[in-house]
N, C-alpha and C. Protein backbone atom coordinates (compact mmCIF):
# COMPACT_ATOMS: atom_id res chain seq x y z
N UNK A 1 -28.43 -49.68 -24.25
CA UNK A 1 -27.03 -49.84 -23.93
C UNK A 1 -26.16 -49.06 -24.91
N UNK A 2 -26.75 -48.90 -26.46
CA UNK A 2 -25.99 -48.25 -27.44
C UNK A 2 -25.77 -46.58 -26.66
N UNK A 3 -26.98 -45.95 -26.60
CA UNK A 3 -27.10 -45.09 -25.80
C UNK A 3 -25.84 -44.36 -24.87
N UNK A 4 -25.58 -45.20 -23.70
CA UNK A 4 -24.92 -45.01 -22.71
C UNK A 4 -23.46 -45.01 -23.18
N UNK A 5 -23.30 -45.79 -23.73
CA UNK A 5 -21.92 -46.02 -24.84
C UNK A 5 -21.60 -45.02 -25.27
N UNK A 6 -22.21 -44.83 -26.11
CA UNK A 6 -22.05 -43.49 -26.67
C UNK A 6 -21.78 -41.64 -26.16
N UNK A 7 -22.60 -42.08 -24.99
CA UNK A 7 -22.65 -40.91 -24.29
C UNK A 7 -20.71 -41.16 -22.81
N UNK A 8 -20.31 -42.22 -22.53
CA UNK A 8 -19.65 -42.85 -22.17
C UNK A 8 -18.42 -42.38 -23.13
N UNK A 9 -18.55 -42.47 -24.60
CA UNK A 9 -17.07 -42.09 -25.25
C UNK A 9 -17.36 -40.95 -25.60
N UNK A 10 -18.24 -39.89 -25.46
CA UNK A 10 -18.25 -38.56 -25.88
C UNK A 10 -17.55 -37.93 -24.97
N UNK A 11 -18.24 -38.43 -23.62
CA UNK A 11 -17.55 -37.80 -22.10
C UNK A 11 -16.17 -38.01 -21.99
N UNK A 12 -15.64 -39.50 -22.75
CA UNK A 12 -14.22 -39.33 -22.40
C UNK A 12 -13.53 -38.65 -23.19
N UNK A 13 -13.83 -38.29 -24.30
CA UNK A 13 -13.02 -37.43 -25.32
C UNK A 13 -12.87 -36.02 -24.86
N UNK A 14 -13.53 -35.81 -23.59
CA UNK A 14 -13.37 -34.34 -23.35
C UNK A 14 -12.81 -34.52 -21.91
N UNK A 15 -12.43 -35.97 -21.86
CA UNK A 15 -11.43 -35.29 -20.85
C UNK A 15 -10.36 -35.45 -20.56
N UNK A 16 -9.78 -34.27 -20.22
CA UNK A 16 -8.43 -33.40 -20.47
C UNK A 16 -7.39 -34.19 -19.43
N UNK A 17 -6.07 -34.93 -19.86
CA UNK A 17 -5.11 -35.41 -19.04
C UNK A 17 -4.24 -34.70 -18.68
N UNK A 18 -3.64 -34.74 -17.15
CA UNK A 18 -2.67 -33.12 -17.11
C UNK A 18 -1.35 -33.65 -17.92
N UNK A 19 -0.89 -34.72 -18.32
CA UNK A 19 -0.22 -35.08 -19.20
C UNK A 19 -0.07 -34.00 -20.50
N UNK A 20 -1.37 -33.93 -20.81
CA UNK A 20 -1.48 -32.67 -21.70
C UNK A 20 -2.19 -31.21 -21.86
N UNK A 21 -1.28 -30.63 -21.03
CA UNK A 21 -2.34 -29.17 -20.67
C UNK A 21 -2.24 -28.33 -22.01
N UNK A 22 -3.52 -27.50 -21.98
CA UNK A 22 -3.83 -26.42 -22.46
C UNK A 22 -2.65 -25.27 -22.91
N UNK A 23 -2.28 -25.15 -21.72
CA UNK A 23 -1.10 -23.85 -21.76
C UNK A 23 0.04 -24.56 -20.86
N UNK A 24 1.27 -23.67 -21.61
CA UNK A 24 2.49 -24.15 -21.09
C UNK A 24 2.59 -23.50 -19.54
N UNK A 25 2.90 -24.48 -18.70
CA UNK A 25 3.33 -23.78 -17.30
C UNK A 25 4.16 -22.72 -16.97
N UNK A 26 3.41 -21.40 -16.23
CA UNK A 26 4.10 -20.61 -16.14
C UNK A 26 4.50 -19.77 -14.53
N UNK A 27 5.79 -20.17 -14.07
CA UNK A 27 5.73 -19.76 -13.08
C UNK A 27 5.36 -18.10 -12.42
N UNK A 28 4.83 -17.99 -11.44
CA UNK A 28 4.37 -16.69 -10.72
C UNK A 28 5.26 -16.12 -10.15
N UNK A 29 5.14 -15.29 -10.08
CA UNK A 29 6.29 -14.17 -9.57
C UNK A 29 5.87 -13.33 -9.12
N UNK A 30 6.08 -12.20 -7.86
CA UNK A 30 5.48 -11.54 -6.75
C UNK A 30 6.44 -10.54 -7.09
N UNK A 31 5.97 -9.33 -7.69
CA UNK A 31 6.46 -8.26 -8.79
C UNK A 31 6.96 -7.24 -7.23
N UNK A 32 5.59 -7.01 -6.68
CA UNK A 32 6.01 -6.35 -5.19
C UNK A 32 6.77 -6.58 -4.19
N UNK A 33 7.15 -7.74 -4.51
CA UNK A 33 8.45 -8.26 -3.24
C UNK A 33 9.70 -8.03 -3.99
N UNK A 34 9.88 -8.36 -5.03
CA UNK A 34 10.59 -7.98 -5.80
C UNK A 34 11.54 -6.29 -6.01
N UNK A 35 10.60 -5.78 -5.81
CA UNK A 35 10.46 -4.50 -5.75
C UNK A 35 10.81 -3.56 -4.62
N UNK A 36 10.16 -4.32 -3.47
CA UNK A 36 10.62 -4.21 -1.97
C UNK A 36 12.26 -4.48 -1.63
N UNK A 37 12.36 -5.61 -2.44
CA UNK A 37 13.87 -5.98 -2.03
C UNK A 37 14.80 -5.34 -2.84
N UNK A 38 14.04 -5.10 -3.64
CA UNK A 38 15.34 -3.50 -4.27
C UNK A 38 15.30 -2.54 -4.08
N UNK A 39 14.14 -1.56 -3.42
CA UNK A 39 14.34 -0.57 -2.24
C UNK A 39 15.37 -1.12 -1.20
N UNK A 40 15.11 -2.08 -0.45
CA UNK A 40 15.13 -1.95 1.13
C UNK A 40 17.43 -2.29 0.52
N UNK A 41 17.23 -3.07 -0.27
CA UNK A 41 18.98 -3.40 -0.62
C UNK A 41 19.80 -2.27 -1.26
N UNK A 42 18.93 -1.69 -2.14
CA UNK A 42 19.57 -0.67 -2.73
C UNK A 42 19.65 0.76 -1.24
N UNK A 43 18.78 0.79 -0.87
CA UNK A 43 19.21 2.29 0.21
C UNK A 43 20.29 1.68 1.74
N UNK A 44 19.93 -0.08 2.20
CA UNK A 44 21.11 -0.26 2.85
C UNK A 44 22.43 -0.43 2.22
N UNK A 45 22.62 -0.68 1.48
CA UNK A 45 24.11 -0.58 0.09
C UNK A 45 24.81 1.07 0.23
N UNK A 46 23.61 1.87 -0.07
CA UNK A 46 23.88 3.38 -0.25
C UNK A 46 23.96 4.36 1.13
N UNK A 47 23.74 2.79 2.70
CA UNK A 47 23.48 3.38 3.70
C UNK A 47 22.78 4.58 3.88
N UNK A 48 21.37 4.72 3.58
CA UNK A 48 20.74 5.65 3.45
C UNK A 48 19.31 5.13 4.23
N UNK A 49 18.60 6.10 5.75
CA UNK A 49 17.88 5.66 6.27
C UNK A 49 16.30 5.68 5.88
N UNK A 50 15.34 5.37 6.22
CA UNK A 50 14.20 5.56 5.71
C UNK A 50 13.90 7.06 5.53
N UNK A 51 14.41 7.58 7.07
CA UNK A 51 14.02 9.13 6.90
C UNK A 51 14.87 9.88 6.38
N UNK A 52 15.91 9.54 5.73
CA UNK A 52 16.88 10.74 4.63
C UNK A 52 16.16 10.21 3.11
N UNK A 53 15.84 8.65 2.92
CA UNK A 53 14.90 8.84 1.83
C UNK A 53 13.73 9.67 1.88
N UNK A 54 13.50 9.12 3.19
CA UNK A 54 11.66 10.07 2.69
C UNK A 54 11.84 11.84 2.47
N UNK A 55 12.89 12.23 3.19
CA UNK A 55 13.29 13.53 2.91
C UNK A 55 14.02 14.06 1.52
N UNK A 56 14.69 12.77 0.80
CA UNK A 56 14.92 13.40 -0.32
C UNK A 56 14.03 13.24 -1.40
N UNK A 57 13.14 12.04 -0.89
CA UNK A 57 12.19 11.75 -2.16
C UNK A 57 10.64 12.57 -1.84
N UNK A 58 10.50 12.74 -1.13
CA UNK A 58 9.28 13.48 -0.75
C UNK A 58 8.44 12.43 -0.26
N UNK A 59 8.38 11.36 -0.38
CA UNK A 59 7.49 10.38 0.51
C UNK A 59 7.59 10.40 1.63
N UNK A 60 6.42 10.37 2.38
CA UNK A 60 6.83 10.11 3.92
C UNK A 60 7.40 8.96 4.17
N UNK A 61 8.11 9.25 5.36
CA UNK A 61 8.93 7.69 5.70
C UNK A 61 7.89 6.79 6.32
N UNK A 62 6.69 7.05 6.54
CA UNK A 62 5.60 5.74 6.48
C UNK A 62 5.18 5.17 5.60
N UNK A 63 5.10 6.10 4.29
CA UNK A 63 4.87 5.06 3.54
C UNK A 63 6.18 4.53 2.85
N UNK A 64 7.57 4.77 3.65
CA UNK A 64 8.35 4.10 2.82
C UNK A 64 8.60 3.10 3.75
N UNK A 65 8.22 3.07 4.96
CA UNK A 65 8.08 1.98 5.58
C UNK A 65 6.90 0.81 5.53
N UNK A 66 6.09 1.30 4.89
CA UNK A 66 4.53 0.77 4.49
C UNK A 66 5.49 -0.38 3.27
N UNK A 67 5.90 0.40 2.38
CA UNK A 67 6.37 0.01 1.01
C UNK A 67 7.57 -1.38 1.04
N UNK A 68 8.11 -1.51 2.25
CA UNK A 68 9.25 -2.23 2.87
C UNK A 68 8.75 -3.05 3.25
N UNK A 69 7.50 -2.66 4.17
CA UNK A 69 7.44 -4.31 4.59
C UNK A 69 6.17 -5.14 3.81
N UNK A 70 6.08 -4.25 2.58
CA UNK A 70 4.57 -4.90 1.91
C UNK A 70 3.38 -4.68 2.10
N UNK A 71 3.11 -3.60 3.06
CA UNK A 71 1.31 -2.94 3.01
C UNK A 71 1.18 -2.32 2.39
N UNK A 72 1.98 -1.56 1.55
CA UNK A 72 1.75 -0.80 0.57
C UNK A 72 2.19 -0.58 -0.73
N UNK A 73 1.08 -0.42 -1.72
CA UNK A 73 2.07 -0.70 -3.09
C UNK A 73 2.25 0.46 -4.10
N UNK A 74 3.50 0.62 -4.42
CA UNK A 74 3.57 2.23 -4.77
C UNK A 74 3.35 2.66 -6.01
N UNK A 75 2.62 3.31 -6.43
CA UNK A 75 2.60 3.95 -8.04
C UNK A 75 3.81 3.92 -8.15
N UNK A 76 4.23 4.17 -10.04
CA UNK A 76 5.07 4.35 -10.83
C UNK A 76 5.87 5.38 -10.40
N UNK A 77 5.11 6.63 -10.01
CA UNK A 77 5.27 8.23 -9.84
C UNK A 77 5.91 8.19 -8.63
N UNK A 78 5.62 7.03 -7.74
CA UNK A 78 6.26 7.10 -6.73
C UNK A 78 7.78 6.69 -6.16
N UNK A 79 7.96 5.62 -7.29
CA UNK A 79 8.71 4.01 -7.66
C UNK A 79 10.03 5.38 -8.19
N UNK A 80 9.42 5.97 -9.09
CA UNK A 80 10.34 7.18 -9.65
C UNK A 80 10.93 8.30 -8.43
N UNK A 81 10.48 8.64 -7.78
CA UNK A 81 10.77 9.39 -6.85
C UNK A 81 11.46 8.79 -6.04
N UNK A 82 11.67 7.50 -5.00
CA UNK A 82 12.43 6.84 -4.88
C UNK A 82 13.69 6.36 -5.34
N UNK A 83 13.65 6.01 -7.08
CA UNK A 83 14.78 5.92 -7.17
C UNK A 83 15.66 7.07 -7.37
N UNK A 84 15.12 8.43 -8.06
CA UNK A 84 15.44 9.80 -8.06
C UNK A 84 16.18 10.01 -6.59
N UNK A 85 15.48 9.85 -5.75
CA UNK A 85 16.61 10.22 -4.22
C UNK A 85 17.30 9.20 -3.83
N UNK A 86 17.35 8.02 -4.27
CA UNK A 86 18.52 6.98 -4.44
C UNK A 86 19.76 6.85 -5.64
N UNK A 87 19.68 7.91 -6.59
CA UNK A 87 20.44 8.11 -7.33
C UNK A 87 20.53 7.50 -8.23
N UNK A 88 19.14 6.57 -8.54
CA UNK A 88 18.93 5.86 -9.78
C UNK A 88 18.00 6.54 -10.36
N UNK A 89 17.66 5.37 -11.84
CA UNK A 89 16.70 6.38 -12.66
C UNK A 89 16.02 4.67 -12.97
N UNK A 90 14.67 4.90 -12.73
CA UNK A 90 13.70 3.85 -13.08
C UNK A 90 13.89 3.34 -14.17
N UNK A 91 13.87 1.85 -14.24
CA UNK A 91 13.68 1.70 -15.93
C UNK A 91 12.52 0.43 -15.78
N UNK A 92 11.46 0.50 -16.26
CA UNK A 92 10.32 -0.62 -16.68
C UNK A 92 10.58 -0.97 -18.14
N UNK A 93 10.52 -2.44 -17.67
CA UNK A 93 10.94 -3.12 -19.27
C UNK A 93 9.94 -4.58 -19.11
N UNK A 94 9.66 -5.05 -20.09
CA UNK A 94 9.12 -6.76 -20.62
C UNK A 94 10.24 -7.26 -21.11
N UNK A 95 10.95 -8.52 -20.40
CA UNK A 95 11.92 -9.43 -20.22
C UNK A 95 11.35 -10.26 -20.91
N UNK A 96 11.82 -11.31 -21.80
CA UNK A 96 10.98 -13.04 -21.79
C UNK A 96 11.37 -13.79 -21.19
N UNK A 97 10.79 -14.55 -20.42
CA UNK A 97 10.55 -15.10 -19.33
C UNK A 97 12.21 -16.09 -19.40
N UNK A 98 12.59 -16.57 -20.48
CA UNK A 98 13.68 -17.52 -20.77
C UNK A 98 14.71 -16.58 -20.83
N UNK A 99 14.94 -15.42 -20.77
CA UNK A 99 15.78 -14.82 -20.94
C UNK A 99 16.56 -14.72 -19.34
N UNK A 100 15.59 -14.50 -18.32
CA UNK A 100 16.00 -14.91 -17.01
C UNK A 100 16.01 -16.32 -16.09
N UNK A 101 16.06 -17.18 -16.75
CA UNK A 101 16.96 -18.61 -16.28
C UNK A 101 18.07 -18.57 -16.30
């Protein structure tokens, strides 16, 4: 019976209450939708159609239609070229997470 006891409070010491997790909760965020919705807002704002982007950026307008509705996810090189014929200039940055609440 000592035995079982023992083996009984070893097991409970390892286990973990979500009361107290490991790591602080961190919400997820969908970087590509994100991303989508600042294409698709920024070129209706600038009234500018898929195919005068794809003509000024050099992408075809399939994949800037690919890129809009989420089948496709665009390199950097591309992300740049986009905003280049939208009259912006890319900027990639690391935010902390508390800084956007």
């Amino acid at each position: 019976m000592k035995d079982l006891q023992a083996y009984l409070d070893d097991a409970l010491k390892r286990v973990k209450l979500e009361s107290e997790p490991d790591e602080p909760f961190i919400e997820d965020y969908d970087i590509h939708a994100e991303l989508r919705e600042l294409i698709v807002t920024t070129r209706n704002f600038l009234d500018v159609t898929q195919n005068q982007l794809a003509e000024k950026s050099g992408v075809s307008q399939s994949n800037i239609s690919k890129i809009e509705s989420g089948n496709y996810h665009p390199s950097v090189a591309t992300l740049k070229k986009i905003a280049d014929a939208l009259g912006k200039r890319l900027v990639i940055d690391f935010v902390d997470r508390e800084d956007l609440e």
